[in-house]
Protein backbone atom coordinates (compact mmCIF):
# COMPACT_ATOMS: atom_id res chain seq x y z
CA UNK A 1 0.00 0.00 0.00
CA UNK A 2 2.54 2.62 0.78
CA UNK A 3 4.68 1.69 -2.77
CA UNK A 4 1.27 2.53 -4.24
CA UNK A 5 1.02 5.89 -2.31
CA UNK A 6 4.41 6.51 -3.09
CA UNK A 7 3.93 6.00 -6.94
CA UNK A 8 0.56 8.29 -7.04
CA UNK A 9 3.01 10.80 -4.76
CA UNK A 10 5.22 10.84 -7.40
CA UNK A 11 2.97 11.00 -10.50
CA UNK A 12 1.25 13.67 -9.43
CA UNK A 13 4.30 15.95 -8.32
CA UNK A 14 5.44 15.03 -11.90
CA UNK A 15 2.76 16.54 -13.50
CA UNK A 16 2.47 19.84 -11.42
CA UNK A 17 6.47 20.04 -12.35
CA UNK A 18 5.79 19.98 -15.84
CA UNK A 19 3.00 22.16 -15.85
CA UNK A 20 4.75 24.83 -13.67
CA UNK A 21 8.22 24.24 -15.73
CA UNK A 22 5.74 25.02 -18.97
CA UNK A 23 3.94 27.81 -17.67
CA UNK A 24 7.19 29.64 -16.64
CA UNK A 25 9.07 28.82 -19.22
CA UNK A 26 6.99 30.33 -22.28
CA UNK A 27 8.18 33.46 -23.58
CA UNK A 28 6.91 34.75 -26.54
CA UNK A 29 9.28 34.72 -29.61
CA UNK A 30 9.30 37.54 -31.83
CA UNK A 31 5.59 37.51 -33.93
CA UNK A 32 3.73 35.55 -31.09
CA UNK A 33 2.24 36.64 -28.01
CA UNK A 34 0.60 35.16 -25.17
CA UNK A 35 -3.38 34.39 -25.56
CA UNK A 36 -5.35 34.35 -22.61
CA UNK A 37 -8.44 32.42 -24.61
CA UNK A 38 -6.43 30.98 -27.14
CA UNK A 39 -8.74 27.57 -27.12
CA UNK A 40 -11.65 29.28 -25.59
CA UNK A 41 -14.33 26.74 -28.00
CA UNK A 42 -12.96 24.10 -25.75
CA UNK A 43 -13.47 25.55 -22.40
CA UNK A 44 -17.50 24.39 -21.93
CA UNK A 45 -16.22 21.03 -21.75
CA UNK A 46 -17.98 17.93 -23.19
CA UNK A 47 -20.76 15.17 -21.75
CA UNK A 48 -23.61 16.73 -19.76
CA UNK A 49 -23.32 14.30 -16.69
CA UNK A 50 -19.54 16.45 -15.79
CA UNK A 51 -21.24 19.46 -16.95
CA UNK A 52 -23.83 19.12 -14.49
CA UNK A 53 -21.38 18.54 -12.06
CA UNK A 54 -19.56 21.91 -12.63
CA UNK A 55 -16.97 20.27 -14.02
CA UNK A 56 -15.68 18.80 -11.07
CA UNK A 57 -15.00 15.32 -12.96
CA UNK A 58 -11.04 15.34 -12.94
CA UNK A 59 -10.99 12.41 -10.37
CA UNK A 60 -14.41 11.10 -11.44
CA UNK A 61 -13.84 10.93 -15.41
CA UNK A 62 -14.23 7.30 -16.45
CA UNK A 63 -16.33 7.31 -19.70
CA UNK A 64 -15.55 8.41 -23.17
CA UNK A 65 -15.19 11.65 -21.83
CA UNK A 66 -12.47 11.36 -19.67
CA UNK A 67 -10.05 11.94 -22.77
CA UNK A 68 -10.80 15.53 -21.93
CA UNK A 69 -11.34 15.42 -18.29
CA UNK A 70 -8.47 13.48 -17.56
CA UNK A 71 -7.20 10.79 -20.25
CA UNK A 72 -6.31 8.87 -17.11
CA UNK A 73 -10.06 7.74 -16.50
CA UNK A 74 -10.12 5.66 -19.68
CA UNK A 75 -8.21 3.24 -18.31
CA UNK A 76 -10.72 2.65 -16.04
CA UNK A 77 -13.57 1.25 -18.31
CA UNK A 78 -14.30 -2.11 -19.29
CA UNK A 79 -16.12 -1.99 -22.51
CA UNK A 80 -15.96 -0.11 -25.16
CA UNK A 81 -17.96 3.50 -25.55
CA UNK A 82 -19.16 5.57 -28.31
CA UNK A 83 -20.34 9.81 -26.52
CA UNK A 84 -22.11 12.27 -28.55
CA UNK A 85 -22.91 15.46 -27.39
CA UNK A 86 -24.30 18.63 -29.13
CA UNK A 87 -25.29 22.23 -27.51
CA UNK A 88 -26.68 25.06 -29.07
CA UNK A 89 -24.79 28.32 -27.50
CA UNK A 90 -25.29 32.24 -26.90
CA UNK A 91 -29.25 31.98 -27.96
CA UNK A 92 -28.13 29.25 -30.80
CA UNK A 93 -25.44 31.50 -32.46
CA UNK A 94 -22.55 28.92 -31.95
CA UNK A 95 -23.42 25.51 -32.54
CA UNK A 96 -21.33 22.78 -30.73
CA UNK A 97 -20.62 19.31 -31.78
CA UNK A 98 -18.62 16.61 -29.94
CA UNK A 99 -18.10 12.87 -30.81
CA UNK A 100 -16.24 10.39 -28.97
CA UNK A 101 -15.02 6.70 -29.17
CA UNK A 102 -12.68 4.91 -26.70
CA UNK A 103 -11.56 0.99 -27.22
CA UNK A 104 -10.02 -1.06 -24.11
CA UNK A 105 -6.56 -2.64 -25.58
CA UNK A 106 -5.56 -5.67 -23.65
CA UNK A 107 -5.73 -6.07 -19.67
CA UNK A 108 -4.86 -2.33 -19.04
CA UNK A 109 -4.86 0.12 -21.76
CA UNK A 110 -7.54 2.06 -23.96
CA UNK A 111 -7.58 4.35 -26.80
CA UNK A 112 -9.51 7.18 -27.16
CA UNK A 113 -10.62 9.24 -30.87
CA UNK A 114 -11.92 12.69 -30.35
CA UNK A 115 -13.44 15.04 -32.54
CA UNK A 116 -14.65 18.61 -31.85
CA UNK A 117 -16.45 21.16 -33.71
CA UNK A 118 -17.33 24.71 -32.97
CA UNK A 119 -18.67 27.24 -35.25
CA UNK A 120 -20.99 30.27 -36.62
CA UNK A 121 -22.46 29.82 -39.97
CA UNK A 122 -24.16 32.22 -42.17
CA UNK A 123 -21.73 35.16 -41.10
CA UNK A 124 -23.18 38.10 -43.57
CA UNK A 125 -20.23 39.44 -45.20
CA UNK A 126 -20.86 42.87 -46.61
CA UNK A 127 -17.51 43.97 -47.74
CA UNK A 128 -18.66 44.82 -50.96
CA UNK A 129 -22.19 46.75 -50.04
CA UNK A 130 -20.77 49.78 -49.60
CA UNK A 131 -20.34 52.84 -51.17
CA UNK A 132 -18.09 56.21 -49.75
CA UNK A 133 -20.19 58.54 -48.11
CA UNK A 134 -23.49 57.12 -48.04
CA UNK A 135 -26.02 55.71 -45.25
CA UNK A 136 -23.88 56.41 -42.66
CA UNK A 137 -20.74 53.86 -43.74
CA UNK A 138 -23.67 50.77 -43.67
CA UNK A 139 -24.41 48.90 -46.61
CA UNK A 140 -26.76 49.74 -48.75
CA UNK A 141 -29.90 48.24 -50.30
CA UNK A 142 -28.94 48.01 -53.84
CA UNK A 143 -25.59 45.99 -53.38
CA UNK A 144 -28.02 43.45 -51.75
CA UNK A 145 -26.88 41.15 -54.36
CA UNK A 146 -23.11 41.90 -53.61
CA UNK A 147 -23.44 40.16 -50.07
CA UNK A 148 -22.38 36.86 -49.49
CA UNK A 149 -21.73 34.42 -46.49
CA UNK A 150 -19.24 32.58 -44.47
CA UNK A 151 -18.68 30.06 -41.59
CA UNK A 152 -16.19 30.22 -38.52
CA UNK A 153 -15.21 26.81 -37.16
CA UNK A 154 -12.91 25.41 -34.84
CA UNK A 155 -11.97 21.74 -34.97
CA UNK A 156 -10.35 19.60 -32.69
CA UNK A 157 -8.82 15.96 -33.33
CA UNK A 158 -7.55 14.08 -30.61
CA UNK A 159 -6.23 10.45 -29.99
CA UNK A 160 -5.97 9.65 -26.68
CA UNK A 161 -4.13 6.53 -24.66
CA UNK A 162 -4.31 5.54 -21.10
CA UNK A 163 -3.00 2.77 -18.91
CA UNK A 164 -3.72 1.55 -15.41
CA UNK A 165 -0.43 1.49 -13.59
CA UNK A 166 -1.57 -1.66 -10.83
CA UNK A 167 -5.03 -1.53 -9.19
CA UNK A 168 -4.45 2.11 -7.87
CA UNK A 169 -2.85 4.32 -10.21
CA UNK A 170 -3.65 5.11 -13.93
CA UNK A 171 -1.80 7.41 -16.48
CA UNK A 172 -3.12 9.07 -19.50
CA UNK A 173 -2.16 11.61 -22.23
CA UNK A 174 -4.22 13.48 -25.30
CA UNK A 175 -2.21 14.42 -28.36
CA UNK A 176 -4.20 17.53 -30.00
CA UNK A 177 -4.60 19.06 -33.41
CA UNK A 178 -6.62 21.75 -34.16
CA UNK A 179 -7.94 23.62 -36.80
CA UNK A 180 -9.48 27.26 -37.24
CA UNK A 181 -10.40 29.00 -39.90
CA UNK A 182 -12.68 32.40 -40.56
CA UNK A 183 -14.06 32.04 -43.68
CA UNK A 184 -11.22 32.73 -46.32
CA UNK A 185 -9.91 35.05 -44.68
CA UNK A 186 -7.96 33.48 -41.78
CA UNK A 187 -7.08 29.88 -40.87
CA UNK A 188 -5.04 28.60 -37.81
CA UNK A 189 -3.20 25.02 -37.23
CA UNK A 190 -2.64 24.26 -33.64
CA UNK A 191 -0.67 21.44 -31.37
CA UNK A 192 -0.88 20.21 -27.71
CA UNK A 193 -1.55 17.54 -25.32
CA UNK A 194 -2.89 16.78 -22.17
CA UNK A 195 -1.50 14.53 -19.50
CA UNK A 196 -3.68 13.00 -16.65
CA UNK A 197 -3.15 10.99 -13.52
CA UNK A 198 -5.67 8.77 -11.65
CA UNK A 199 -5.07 7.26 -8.12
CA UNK A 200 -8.07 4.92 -6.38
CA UNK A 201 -7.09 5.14 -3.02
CA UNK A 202 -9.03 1.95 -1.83
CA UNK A 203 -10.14 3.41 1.52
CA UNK A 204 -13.60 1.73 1.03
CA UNK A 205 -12.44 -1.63 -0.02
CA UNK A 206 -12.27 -3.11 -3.45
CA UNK A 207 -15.24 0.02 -4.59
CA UNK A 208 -11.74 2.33 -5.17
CA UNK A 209 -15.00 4.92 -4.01
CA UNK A 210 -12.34 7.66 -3.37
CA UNK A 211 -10.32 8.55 -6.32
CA UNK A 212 -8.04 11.23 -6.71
CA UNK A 213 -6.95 13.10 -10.10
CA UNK A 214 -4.72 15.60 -11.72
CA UNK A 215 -4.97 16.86 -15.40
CA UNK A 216 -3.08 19.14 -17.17
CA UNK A 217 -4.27 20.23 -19.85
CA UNK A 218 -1.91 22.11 -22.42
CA UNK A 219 0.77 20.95 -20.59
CA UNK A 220 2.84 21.43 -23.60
CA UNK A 221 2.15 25.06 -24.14
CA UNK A 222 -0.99 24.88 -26.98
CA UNK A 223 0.48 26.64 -30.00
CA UNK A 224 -1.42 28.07 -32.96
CA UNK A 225 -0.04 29.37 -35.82
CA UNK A 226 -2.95 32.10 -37.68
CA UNK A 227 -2.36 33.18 -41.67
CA UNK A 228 -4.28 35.82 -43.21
CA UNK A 229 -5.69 35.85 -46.51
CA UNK A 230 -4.84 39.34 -47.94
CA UNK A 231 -7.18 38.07 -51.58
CA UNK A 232 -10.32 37.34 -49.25
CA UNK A 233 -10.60 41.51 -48.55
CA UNK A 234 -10.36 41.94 -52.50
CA UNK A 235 -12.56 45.04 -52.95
CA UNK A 236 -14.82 44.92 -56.03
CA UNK A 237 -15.64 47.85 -58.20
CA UNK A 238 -13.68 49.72 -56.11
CA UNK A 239 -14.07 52.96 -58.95
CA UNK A 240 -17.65 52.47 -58.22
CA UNK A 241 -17.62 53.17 -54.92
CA UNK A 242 -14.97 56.12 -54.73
CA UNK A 243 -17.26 58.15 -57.67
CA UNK A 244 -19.69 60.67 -56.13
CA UNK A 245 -21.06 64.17 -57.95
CA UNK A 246 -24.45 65.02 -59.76
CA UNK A 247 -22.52 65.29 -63.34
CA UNK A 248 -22.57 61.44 -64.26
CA UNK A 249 -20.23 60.13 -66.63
CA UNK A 250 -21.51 57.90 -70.14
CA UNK A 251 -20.94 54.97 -67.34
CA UNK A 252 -23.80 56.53 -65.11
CA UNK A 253 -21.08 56.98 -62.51
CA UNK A 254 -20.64 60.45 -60.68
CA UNK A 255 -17.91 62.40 -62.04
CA UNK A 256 -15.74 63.09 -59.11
CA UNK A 257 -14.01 60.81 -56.91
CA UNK A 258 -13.39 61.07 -53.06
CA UNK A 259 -9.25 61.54 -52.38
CA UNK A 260 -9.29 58.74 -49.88
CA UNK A 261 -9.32 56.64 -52.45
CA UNK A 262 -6.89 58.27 -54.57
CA UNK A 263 -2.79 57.79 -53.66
CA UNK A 264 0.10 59.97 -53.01
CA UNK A 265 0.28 61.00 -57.16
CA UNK A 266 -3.59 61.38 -57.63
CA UNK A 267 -4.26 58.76 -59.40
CA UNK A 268 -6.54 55.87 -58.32
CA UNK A 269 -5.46 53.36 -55.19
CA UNK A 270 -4.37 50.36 -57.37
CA UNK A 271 -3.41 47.81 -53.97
CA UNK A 272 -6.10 45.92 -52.36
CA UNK A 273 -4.33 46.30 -48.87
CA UNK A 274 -4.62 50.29 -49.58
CA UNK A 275 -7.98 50.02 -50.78
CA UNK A 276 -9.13 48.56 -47.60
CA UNK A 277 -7.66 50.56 -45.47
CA UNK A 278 -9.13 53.87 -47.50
CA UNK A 279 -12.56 52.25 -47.27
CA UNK A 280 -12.54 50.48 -44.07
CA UNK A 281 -9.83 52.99 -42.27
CA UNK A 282 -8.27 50.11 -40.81
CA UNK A 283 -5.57 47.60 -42.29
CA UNK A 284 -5.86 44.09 -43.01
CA UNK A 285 -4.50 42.20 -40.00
CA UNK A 286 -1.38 40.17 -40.18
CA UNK A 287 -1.04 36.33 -39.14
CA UNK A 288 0.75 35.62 -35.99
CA UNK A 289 1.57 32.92 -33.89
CA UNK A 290 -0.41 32.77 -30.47
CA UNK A 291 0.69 30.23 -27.40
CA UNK A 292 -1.82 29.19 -24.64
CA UNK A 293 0.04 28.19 -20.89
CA UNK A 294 -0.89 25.28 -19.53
CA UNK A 295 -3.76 24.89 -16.88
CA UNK A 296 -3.48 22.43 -13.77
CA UNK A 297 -6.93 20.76 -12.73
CA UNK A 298 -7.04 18.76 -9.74
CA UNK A 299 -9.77 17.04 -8.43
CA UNK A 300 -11.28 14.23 -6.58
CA UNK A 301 -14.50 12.34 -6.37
CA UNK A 302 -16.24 10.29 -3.61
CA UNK A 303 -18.63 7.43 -4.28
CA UNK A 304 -21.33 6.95 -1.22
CA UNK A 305 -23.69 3.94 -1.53
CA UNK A 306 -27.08 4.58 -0.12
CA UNK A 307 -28.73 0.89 -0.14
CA UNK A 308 -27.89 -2.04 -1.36
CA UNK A 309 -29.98 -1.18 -4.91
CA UNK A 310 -27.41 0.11 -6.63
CA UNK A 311 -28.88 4.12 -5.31
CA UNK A 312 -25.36 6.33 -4.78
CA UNK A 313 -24.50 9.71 -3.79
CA UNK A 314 -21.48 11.00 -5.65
CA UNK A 315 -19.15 14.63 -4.94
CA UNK A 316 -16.93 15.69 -7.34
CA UNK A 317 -14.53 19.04 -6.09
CA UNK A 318 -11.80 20.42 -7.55
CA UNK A 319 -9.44 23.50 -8.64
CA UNK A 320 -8.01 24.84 -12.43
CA UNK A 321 -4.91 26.25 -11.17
CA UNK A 322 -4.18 28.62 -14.32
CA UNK A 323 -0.98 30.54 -15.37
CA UNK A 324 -1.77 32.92 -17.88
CA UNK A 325 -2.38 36.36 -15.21
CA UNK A 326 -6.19 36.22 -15.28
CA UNK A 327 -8.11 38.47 -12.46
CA UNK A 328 -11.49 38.06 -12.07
CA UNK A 329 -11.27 34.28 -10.21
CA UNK A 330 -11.88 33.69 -6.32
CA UNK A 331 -7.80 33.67 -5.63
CA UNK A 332 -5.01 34.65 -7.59
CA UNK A 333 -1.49 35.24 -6.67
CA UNK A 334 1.25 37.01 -9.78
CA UNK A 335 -0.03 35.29 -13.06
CA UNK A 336 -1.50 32.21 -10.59
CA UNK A 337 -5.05 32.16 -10.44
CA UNK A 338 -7.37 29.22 -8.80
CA UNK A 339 -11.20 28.25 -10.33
CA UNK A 340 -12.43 26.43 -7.98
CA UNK A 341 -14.95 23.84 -9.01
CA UNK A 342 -17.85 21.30 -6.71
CA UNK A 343 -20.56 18.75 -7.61
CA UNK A 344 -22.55 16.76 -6.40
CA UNK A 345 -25.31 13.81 -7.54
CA UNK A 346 -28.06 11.65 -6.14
CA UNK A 347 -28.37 8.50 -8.73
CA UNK A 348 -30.94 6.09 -8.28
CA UNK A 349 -30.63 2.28 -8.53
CA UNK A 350 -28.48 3.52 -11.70
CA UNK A 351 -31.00 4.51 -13.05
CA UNK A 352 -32.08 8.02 -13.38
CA UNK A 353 -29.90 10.40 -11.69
CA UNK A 354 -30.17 14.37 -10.93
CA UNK A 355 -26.95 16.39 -10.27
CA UNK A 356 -25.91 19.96 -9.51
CA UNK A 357 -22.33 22.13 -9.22
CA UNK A 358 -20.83 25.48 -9.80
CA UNK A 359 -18.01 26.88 -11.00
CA UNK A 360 -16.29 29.87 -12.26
CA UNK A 361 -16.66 31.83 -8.91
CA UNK A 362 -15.11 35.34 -10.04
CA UNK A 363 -15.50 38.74 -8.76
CA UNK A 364 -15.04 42.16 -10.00
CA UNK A 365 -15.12 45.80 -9.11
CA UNK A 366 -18.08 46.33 -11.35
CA UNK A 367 -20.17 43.58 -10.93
CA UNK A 368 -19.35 41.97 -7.77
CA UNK A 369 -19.72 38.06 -7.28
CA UNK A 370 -20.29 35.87 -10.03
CA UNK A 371 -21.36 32.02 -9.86
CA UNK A 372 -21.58 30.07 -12.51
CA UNK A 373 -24.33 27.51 -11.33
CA UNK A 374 -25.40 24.15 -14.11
CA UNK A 375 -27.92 21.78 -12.86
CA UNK A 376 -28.69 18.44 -15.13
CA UNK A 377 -29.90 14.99 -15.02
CA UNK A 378 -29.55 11.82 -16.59
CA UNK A 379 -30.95 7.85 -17.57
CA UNK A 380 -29.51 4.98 -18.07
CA UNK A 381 -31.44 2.54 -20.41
CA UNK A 382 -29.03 -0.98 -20.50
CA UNK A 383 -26.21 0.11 -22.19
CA UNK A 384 -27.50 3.59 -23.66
CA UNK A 385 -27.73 6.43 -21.45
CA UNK A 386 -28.74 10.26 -22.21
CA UNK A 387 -27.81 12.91 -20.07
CA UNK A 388 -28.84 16.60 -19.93
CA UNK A 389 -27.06 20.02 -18.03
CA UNK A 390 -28.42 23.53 -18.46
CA UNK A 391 -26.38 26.28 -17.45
CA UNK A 392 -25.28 29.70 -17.90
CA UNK A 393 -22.01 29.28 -19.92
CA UNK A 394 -20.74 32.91 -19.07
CA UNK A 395 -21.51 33.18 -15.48
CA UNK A 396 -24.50 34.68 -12.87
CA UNK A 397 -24.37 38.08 -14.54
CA UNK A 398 -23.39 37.24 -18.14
CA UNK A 399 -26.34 38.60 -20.38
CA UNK A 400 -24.97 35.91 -23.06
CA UNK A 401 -28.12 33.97 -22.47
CA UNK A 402 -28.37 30.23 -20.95
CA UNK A 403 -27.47 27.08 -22.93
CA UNK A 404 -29.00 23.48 -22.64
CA UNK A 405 -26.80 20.53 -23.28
CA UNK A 406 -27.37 17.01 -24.37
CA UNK A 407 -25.36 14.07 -24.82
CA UNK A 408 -25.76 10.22 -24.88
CA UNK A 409 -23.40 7.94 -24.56
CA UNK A 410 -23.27 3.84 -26.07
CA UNK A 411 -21.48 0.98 -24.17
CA UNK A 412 -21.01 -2.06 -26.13
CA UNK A 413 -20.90 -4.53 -23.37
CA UNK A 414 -20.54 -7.57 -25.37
CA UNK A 415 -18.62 -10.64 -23.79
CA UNK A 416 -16.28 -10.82 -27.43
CA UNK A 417 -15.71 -6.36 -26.84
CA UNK A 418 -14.67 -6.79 -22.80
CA UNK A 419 -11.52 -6.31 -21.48
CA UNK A 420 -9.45 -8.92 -21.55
């Protein structure tokens, strides 16, 4: 028992090392700079039944899910599992999409495929409906046909592998890829992984109901790497919109045209980068290179039996521990801040189950406390089970609007798919 202690000990002061050696040891090369909400489409998490629990499923996470929780948790299931999840965000602006499949490989070991997607659709672009000096710089009715649309989606791919380290500890790690883009005009590639320690401390007997946990997430610093598309702000008819004057030309065109579009020698703006900026009064932004610093998440999760039914009361609590010199959360210290996290969940006979937690406990000169409270519930039908959270994604005192989440999840327990 105390080799075991020893070896979660060590683990988990591994970890924090490498997430406090990362975290101190990014410094922005020349062309990149530190972003604060770098990955932000991946900080609502995924599978209603942690959301519901504030998020407080670092030392609970043993589903599908747990490849973003903590990849540790995999390790910990004993058939394989198939999670969807989809949410409809900011009054069903931003559509979310997760999918999920994790395989147990041999006596110890699972892999885990992720795939993410978050994006806007439909984004009205209007660069070409407008004209210099008219309706008040807004686009006008008769370029209606000049409008078109765009999407803005993040992607994430991630393979994940865990393996249980004895009947106490289990490791984990997420490799990362992501993909941005805006449209045409801006695309991003991005890299990272997570790492993610497990430790059943057995206090309970062979039900492991304690279990401790430690994720960190980024712990490689995330990188992203944004171009810019200088042809996707071409301006069309660009004469068009500089002409102005009551004496019209044989084109129909006014007969004077306005010297912000005209160039150091009079004659007509000729670069698309200069016509924007005459038009727009604002230049076409550069690509850059962004990095995100890693975030520690510890946690731990208690298992109570109630009767002899199957009926359990579960707590999840926990802490992000986050590096990048955020203000607004409960305690920070330099560029340290702590988000401190707490569920908790009645489940009956394993059945149907109703959970609550909060998170994201901030405060700020101007508005004071803010709680970020979910609430959710969920069924388990033989091996299908649907779970649902509803929360407000941006805090007590956001105005962003509330957000309902679903997600189901498939376990193929077939005697041929166990673990071996």
């Amino acid at each position: 028992m105390s080799r075991l202690l020893a070896a979660g000990r060590r683990a988990a002061v591994l970890l924090l090392f490498t997430a406090l050696l990362g975290a101190t040891a990014v410094r922005p090369a020349q062309g990149q700079q530190i972003a604060k909400y770098g990955a932000d489409f991946l900080a609502g998490g995924v599978g209603a039944r942690a959301i519901g629990l504030g998020g407080a499923y670092v030392g609970l996470a043993n589903d599908v899910t747990a490849s973003y929780w903590n990849p540790a948790g995999l390790s910990r299931m004993p058939y394989p599992e198939i999670g969807y999840m989809h949410v409809e965000r900011f009054g069903g602006v931003v559509s979310f999409d997760y999918g999920g499949a994790a395989f147990p490989v041999g006596q110890t070991a699972t892999v885990n495929l992720t795939v993410i997607r978050s994006g806007v659709n439909d984004i009205v672009n209007t660069l070409n409906a407008y004209q210099f000096g008219e309706n008040g710089g807004r686009p006008l009715p008769r370029y209606r046909s000049r409008i078109t649309r765009f999407s803005a989606a993040d992607y994430l791919f991630g393979l994940s592998y865990a393996r249980a380290l004895g009947e106490h500890l289990s490791v984990g790690g997420t490799g990362k890829v992501t993909r941005r883009s805006i449209g045409d005009f801006a695309d991003s590639w991005g890299y990272s992984a997570d790492l993610g320690v497990q430790y059943r401390t057995g206090l309970w007997g062979e039900e492991d109901n304690l279990t401790l946990g430690l994720q960190l997430q980024d712990a490689f610093p995330y990188i992203q790497s944004w171009s810019v598309n200088p042809n996707a702000f071409q301006i069309d008819n660009f004469e068009e919109k500089c002409r102005y004057g009551a004496d019209a030309d044989e084109d129909g065109q006014g007969d004077k045209i306005f010297s912000e579009c005209l160039n150091g020698e009079g004659e007509l703006i000729s670069e698309n980068a200069a016509r924007f900026d005459s038009l727009f009064s604002q230049e076409i932004p550069e690509g850059q290179t962004e990095l995100v610093t890693p975030t520690a998440r510890l946690g731990s999760g208690l298992i109570v039996p109630v009767d002899e039914r199957g009926s359990s009361v579960t707590v999840g609590a926990g802490v992000d521990v986050r590096f990048d010199g955020r203000r607004a959360f409960l305690l920070n210290v330099g560029d340290v801040s702590f988000e401190p996290r707490l569920g908790a969940e009645f489940d009956y006979r394993d059945i149907v189950a109703v959970r609550g937690g909060i998170n994201r406990v901030q405060h700020s000169d101007a508005l004071g406390w803010d709680i970020t409270p979910s609430v959710g519930a969920g069924l388990n039908l033989a091996q299908f089970s649907i779970n649902y959270a509803f929360g407000d994604f941006g805090g007590a005192s956001s105005e962003l609007g509330y957000s309902h989440r679903i997600s189901a999840r498939l376990r193929l327990e077939q005697p041929a798919l166990a673990r071996e």
